[in-house]
PDB file of N, CA and C in Angstrom:
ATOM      1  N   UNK A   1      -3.139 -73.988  10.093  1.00  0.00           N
ATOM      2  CA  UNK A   1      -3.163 -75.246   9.385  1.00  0.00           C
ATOM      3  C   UNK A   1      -1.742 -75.807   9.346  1.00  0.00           C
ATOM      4  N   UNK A   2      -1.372 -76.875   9.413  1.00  0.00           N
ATOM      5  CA  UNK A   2      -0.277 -77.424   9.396  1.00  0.00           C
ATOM      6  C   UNK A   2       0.193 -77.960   8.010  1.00  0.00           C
ATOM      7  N   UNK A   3       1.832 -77.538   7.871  1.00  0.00           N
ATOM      8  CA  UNK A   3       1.981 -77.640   6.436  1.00  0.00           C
ATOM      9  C   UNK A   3       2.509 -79.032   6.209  1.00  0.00           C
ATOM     10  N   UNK A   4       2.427 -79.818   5.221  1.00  0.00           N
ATOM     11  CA  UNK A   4       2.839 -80.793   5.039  1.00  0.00           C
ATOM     12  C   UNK A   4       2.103 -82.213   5.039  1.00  0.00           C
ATOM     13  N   UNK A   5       1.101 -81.412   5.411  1.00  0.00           N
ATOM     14  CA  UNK A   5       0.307 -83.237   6.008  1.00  0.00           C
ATOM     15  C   UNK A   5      -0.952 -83.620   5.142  1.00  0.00           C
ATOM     16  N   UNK A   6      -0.987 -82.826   3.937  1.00  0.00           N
ATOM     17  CA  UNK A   6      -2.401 -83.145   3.114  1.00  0.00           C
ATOM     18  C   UNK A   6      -1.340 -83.784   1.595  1.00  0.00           C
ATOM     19  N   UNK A   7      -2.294 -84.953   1.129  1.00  0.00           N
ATOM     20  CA  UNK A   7      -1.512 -85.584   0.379  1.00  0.00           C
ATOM     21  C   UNK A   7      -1.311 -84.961  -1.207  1.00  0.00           C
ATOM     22  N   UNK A   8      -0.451 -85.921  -1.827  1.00  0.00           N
ATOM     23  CA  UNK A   8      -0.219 -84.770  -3.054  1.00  0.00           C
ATOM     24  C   UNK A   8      -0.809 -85.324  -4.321  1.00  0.00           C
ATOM     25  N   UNK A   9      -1.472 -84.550  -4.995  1.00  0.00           N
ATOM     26  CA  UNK A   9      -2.610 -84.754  -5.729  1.00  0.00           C
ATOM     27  C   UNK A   9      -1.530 -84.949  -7.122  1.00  0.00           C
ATOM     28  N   UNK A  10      -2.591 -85.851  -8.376  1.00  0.00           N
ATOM     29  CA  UNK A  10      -1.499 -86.196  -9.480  1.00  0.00           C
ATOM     30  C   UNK A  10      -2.441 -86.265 -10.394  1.00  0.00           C
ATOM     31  N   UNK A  11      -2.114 -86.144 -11.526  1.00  0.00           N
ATOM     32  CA  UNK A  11      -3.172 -85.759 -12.618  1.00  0.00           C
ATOM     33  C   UNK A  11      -3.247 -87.307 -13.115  1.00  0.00           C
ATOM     34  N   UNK A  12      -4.815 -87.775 -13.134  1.00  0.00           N
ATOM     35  CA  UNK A  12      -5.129 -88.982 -13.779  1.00  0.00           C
ATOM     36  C   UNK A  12      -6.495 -89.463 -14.338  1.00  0.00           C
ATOM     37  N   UNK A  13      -6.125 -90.252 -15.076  1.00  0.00           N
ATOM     38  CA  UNK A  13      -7.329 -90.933 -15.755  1.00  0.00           C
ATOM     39  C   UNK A  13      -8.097 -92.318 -15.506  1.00  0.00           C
ATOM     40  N   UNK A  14      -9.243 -92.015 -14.953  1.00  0.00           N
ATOM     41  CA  UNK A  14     -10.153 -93.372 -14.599  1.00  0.00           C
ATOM     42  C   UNK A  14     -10.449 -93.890 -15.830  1.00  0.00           C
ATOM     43  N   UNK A  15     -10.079 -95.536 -16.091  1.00  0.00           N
ATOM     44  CA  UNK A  15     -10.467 -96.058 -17.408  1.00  0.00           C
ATOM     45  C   UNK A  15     -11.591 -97.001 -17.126  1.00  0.00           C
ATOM     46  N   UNK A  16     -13.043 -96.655 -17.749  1.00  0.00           N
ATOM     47  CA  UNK A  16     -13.949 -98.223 -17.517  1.00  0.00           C
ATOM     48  C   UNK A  16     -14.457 -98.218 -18.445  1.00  0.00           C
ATOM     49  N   UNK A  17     -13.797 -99.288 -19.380  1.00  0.00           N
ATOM     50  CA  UNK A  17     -14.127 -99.443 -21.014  1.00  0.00           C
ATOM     51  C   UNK A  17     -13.868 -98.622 -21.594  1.00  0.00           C
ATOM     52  N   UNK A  18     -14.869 -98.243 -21.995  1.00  0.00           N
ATOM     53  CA  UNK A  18     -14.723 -97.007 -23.295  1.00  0.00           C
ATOM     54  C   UNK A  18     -14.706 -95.718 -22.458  1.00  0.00           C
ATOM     55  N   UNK A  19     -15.076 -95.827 -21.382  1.00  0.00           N
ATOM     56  CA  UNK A  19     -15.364 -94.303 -20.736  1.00  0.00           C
ATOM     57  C   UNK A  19     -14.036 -93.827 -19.920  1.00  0.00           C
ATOM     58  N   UNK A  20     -13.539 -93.126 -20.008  1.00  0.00           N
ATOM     59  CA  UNK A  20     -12.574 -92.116 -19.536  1.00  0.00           C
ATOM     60  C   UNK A  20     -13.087 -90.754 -18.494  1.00  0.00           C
ATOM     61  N   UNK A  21     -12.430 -91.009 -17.319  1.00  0.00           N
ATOM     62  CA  UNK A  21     -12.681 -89.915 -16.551  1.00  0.00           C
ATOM     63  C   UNK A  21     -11.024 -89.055 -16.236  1.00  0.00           C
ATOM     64  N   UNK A  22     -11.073 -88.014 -16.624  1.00  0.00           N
ATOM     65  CA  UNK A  22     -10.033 -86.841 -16.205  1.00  0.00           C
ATOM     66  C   UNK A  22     -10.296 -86.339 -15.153  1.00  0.00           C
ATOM     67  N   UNK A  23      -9.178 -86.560 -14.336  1.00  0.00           N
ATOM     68  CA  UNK A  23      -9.470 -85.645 -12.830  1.00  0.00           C
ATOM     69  C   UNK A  23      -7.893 -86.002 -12.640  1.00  0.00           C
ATOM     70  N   UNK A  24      -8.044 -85.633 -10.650  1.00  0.00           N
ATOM     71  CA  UNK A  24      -6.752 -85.035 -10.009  1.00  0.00           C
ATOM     72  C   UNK A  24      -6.961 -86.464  -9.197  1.00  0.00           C
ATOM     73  N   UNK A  25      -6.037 -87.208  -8.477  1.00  0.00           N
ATOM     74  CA  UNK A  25      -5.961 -87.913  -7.563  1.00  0.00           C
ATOM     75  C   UNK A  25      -4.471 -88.036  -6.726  1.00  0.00           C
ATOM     76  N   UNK A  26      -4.955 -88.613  -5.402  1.00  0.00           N
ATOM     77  CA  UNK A  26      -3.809 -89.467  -4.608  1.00  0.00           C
ATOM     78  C   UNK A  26      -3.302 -90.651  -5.438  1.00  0.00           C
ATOM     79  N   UNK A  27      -4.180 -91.334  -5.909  1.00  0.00           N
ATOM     80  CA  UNK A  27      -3.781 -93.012  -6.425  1.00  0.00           C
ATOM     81  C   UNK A  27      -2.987 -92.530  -7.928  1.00  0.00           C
ATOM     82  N   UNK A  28      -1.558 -93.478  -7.778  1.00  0.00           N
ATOM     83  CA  UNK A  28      -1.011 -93.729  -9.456  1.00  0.00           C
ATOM     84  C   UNK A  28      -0.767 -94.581  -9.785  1.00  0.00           C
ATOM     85  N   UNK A  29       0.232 -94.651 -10.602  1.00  0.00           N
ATOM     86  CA  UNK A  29      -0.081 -96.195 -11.520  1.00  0.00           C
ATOM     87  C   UNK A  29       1.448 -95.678 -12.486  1.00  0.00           C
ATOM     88  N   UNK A  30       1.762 -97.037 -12.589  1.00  0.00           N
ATOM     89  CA  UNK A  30       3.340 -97.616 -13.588  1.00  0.00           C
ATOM     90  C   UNK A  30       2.838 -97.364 -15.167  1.00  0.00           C
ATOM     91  N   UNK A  31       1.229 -97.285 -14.805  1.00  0.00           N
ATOM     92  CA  UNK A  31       1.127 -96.841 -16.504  1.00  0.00           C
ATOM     93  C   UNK A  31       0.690 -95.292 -16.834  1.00  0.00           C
ATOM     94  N   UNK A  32       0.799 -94.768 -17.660  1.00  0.00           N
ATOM     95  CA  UNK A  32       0.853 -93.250 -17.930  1.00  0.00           C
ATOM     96  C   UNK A  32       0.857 -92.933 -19.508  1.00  0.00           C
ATOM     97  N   UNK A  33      -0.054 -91.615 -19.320  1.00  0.00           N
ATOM     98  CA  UNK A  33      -0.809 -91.008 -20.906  1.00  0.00           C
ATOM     99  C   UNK A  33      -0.530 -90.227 -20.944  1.00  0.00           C
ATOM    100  N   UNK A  34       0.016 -89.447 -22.077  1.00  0.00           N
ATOM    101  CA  UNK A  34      -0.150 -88.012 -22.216  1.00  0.00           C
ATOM    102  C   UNK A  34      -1.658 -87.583 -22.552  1.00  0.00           C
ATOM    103  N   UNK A  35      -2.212 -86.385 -21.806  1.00  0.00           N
ATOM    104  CA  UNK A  35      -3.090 -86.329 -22.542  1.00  0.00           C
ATOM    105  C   UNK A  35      -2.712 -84.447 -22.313  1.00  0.00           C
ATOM    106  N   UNK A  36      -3.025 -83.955 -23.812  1.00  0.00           N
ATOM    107  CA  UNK A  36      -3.156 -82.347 -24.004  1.00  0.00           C
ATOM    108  C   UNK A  36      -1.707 -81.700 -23.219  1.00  0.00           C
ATOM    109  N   UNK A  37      -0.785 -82.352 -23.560  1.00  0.00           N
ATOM    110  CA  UNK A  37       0.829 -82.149 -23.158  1.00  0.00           C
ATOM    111  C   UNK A  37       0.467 -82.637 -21.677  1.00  0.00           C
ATOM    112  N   UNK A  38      -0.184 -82.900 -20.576  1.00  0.00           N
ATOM    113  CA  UNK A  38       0.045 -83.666 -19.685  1.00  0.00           C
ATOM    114  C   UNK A  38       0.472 -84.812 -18.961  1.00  0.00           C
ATOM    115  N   UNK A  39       1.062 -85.289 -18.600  1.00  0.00           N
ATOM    116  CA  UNK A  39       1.592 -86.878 -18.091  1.00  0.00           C
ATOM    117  C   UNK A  39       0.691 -87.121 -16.939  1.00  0.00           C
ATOM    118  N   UNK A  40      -0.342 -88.097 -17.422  1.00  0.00           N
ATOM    119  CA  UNK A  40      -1.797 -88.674 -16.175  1.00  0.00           C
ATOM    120  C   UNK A  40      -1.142 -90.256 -16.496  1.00  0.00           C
ATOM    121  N   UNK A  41      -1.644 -90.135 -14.958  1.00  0.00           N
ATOM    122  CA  UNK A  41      -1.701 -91.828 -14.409  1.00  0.00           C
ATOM    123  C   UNK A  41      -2.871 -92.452 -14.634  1.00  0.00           C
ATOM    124  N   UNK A  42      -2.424 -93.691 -15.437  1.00  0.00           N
ATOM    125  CA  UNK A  42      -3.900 -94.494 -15.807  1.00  0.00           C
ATOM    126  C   UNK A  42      -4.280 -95.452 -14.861  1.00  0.00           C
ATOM    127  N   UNK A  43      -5.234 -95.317 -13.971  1.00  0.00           N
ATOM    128  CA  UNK A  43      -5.854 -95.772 -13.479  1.00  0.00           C
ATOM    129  C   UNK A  43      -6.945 -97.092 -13.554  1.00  0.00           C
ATOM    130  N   UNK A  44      -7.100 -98.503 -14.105  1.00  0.00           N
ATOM    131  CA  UNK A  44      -8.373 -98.950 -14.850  1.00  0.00           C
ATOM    132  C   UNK A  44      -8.951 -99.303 -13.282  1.00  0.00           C
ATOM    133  N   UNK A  45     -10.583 -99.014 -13.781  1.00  0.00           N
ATOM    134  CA  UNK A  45     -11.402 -99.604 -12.611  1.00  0.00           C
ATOM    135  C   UNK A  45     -12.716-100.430 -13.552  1.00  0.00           C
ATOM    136  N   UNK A  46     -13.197-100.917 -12.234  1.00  0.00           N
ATOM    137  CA  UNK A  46     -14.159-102.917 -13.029  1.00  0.00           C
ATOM    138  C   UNK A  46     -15.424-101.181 -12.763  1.00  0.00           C
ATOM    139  N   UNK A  47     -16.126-100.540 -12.395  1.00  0.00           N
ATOM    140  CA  UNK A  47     -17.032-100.031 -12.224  1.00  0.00           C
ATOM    141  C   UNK A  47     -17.272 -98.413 -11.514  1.00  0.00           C
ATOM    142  N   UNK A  48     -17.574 -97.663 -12.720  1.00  0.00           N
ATOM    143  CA  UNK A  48     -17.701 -96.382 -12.770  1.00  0.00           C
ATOM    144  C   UNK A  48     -19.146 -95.618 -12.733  1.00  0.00           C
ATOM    145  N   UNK A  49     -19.201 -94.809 -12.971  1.00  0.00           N
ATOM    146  CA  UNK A  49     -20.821 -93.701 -12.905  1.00  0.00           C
ATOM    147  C   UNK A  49     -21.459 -94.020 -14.264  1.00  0.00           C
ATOM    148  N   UNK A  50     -20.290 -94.537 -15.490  1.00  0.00           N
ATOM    149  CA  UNK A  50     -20.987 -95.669 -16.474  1.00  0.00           C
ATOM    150  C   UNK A  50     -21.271 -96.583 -16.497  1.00  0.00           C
ATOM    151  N   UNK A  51     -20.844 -97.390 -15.675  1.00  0.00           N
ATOM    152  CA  UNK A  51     -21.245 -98.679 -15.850  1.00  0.00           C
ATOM    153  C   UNK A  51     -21.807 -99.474 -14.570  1.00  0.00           C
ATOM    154  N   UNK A  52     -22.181 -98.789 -13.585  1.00  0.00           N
ATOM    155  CA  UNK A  52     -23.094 -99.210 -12.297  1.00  0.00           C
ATOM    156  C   UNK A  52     -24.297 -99.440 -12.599  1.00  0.00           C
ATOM    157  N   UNK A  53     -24.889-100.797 -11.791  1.00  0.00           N
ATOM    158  CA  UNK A  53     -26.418-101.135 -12.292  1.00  0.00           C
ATOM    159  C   UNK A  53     -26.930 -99.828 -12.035  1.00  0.00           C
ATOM    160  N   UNK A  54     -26.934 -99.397 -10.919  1.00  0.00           N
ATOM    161  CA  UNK A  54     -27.579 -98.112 -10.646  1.00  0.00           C
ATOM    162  C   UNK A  54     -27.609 -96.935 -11.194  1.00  0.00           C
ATOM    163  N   UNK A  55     -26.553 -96.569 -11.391  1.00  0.00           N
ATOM    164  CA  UNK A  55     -26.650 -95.395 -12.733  1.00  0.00           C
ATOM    165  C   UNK A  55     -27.376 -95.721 -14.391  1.00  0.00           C
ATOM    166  N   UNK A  56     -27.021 -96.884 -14.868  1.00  0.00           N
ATOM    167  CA  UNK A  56     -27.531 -97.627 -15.837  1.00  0.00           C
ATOM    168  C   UNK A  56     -28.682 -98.351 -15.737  1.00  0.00           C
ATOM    169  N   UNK A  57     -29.834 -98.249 -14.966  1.00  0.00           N
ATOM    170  CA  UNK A  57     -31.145 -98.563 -15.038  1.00  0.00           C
ATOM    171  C   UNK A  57     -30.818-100.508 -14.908  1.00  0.00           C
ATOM    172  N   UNK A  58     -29.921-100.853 -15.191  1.00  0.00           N
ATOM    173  CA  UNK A  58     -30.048-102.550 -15.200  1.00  0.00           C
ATOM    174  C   UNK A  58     -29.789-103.135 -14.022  1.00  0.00           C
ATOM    175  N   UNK A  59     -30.361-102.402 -12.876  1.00  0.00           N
ATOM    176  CA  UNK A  59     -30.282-102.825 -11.384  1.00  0.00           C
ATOM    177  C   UNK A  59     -31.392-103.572 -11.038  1.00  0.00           C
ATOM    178  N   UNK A  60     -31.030-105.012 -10.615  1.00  0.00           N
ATOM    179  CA  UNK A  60     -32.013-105.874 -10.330  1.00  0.00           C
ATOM    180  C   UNK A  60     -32.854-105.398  -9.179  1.00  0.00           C
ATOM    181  N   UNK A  61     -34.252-105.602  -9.247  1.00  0.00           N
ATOM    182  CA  UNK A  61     -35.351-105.323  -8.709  1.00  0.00           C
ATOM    183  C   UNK A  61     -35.517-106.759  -7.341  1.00  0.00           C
ATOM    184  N   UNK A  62     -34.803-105.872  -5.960  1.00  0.00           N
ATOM    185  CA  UNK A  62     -34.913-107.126  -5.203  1.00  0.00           C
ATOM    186  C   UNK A  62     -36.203-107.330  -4.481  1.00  0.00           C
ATOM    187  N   UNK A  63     -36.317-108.603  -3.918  1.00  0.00           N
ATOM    188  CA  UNK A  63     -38.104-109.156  -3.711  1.00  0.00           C
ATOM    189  C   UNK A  63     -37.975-108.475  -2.121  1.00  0.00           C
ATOM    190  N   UNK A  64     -38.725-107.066  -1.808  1.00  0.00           N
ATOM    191  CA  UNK A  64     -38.246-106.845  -0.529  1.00  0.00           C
ATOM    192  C   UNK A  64     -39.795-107.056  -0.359  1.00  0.00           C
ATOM    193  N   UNK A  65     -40.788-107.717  -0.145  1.00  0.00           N
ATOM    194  CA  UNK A  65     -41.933-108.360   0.371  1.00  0.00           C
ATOM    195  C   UNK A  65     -41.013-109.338   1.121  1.00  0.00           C
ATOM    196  N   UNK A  66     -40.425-110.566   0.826  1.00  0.00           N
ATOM    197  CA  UNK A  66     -39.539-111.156   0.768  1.00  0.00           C
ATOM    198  C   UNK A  66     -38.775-110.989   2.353  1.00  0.00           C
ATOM    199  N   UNK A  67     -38.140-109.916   1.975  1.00  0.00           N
ATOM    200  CA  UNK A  67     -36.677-109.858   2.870  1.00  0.00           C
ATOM    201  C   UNK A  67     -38.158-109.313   4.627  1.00  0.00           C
ATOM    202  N   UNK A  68     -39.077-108.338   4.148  1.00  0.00           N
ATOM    203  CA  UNK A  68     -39.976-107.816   5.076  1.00  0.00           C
ATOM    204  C   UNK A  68     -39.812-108.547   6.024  1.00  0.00           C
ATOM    205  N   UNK A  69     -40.814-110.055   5.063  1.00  0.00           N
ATOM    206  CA  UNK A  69     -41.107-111.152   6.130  1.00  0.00           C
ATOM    207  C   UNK A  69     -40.320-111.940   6.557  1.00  0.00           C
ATOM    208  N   UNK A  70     -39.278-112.619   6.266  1.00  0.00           N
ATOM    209  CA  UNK A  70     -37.969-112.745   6.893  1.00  0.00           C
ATOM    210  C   UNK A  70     -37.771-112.354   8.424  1.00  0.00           C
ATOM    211  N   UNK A  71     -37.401-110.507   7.954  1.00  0.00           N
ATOM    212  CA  UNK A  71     -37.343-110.045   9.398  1.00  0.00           C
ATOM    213  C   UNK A  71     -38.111-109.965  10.394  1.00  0.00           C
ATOM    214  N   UNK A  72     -39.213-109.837   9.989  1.00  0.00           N
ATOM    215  CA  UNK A  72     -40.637-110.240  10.998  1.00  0.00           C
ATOM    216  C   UNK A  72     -40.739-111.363  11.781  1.00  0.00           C
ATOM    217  N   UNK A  73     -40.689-112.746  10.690  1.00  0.00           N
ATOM    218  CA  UNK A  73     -40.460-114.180  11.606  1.00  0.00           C
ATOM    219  C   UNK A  73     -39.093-113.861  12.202  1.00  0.00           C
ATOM    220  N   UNK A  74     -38.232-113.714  11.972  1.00  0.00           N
ATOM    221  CA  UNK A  74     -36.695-113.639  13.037  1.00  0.00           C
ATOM    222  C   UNK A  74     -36.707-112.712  14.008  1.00  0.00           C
ATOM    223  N   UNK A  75     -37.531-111.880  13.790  1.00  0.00           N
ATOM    224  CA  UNK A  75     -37.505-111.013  14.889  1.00  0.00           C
ATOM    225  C   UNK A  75     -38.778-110.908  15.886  1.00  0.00           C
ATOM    226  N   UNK A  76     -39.888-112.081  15.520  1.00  0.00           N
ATOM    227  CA  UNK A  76     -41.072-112.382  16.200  1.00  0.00           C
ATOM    228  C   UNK A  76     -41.190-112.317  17.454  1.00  0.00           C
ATOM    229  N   UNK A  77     -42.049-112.102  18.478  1.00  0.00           N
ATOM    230  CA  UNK A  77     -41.818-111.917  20.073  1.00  0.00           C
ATOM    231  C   UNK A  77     -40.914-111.496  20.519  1.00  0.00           C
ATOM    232  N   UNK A  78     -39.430-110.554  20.096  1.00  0.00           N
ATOM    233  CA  UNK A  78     -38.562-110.114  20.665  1.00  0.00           C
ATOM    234  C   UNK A  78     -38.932-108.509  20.646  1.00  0.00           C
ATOM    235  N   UNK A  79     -39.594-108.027  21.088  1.00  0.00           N
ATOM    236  CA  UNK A  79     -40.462-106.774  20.953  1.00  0.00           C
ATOM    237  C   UNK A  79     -40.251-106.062  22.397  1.00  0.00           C
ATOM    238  N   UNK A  80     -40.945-105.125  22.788  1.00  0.00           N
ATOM    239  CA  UNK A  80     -41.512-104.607  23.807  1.00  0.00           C
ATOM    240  C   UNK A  80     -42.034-105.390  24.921  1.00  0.00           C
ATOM    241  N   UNK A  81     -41.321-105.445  25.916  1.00  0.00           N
ATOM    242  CA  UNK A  81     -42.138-106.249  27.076  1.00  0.00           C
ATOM    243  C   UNK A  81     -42.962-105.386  27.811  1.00  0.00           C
ATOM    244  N   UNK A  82     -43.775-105.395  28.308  1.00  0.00           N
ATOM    245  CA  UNK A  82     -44.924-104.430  29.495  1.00  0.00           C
ATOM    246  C   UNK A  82     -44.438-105.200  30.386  1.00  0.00           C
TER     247      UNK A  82
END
């Protein structure tokens, strides 16, 4: 394995709203927490494992009847030739 070439990991905190994630990362930041005698880089992000429609059930229900037929007419007679 070659030494030197894997990047260097830094103790930080994902902020989205109220929710706080502790972990290790590449990415830092000019702002910084102690947390439990540690110095973490605060990180804020717009969307986390809290607050994704998808994790949070408030994921819009798209009309894929809809999108089906769409692709059907656009893609009509461009099929299989014999």
């Amino acid at each position: 394995m070659k030494a030197d070439i894997h990047p260097t990991y830094h103790p930080c905190v994902f902020v989205d709203g109220d929710h706080e994630i502790v972990t290790r990362s590449t990415r830092t930041s000019e702002e910084k927490r102690d947390i439990d005698g540690v110095e973490h880089h605060v990180i804020r992000v717009d969307i986390s494992g809290y607050s994704h429609p998808f994790w949070t059930g408030r994921q819009k229900v798209m009309d894929a009847a809809g999108r089906i037929e769409r692709f059907k007419n656009k893609y009509k007679g461009q099929g299989k030739k014999k």
